[in-house]
Protein backbone atom coordinates (compact mmCIF):
# COMPACT_ATOMS: atom_id res chain seq x y z
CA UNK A 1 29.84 -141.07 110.60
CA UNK A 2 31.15 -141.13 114.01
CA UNK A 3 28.90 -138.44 115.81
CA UNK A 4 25.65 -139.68 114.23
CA UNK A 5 23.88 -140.21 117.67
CA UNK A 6 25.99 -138.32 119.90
CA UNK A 7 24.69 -135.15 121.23
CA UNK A 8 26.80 -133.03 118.47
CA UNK A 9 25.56 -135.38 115.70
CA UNK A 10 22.02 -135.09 116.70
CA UNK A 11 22.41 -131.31 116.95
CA UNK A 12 23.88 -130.18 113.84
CA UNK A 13 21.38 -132.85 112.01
CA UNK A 14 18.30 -132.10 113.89
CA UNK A 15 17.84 -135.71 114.53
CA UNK A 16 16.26 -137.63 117.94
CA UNK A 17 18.59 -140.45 119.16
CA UNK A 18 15.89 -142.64 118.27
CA UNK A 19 15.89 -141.36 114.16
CA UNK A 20 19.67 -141.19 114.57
CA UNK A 21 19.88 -144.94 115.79
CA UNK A 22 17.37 -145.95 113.00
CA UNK A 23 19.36 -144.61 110.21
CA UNK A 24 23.03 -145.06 111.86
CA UNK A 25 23.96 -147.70 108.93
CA UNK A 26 22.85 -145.40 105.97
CA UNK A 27 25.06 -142.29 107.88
CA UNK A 28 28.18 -144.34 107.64
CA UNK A 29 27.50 -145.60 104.09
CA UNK A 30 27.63 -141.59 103.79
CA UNK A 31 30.30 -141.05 105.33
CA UNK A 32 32.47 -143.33 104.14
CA UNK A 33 30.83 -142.22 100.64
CA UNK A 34 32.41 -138.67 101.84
CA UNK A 35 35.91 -140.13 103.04
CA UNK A 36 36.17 -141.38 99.62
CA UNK A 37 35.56 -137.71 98.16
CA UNK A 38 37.90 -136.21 100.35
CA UNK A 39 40.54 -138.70 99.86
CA UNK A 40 40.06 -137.96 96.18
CA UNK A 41 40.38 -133.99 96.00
CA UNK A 42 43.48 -134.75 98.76
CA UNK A 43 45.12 -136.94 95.62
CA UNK A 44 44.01 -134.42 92.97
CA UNK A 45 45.66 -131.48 94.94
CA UNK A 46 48.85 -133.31 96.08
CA UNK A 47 49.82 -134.14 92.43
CA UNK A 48 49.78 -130.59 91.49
CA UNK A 49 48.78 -128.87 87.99
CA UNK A 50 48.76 -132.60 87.16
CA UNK A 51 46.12 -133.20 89.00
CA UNK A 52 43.56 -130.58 88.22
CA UNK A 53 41.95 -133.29 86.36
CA UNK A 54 41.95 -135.47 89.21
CA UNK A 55 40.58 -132.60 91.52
CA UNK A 56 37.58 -131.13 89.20
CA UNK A 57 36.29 -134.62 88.80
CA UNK A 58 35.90 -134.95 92.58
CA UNK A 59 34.46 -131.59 92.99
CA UNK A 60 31.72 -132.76 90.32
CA UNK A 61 30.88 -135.85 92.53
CA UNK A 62 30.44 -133.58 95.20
CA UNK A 63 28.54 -131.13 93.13
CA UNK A 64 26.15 -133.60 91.43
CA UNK A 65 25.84 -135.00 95.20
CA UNK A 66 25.10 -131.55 97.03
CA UNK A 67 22.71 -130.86 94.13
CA UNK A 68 20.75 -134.43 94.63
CA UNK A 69 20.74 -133.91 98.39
CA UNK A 70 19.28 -130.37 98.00
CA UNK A 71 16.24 -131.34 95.49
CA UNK A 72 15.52 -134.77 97.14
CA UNK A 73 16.65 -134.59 101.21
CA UNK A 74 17.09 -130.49 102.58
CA UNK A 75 17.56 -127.63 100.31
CA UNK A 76 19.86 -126.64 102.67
CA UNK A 77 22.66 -129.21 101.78
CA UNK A 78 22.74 -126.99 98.37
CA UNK A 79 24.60 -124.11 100.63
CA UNK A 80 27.01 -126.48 102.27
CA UNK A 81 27.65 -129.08 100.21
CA UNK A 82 27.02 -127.68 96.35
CA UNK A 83 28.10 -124.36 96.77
CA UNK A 84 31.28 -125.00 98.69
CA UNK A 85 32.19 -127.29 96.02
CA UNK A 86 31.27 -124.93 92.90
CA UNK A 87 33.49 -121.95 94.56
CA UNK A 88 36.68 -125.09 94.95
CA UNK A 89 35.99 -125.80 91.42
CA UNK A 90 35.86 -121.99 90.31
CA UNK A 91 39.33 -121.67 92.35
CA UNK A 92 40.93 -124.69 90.75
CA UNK A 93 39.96 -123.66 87.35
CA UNK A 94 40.79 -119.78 87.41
């Protein structure tokens, strides 16, 4: 969201500054989107075994997200979004 078009940003996304500047808008719609997940799974933990509910929910919206992002943008985001999340949810369940 914040390192979009700055030189890390553009690295780790494989972007050009001029891509990057084009589509800086629809980043921070997804990061925010992202802050919103996080924030989520940080309520679901904090309440406990009362929140597993909370917590498996949030790792489903990240899940169902990876899993999107993997058939429709980069297979890749299926490794490090999708699979991160399915291990969490494994964890949280076992």
């Amino acid at each position: 969201m914040f390192l979009w078009d700055k030189p890390a940003g553009l690295r780790v996304f494989g972007h050009t500054l001029e891509a990057a500047r084009n589509s800086k808008v629809l980043a921070m719609n997804q990061g925010l989107y992202n802050g919103f997940l996080a924030a989520g799974l940080i309520w679901g933990l904090s309440l406990g075994d009362a929140g597993r509910p909370v917590t498996l929910f949030f790792l489903a919206c990240v899940i169902v997200a990876g899993v999107f992002g993997g058939l429709t943008a980069n297979r890749k985001i299926l490794l490090v979004q999708a699979l991160p999340a399915v291990i969490a949810m494994l964890l949280v369940v076992i």
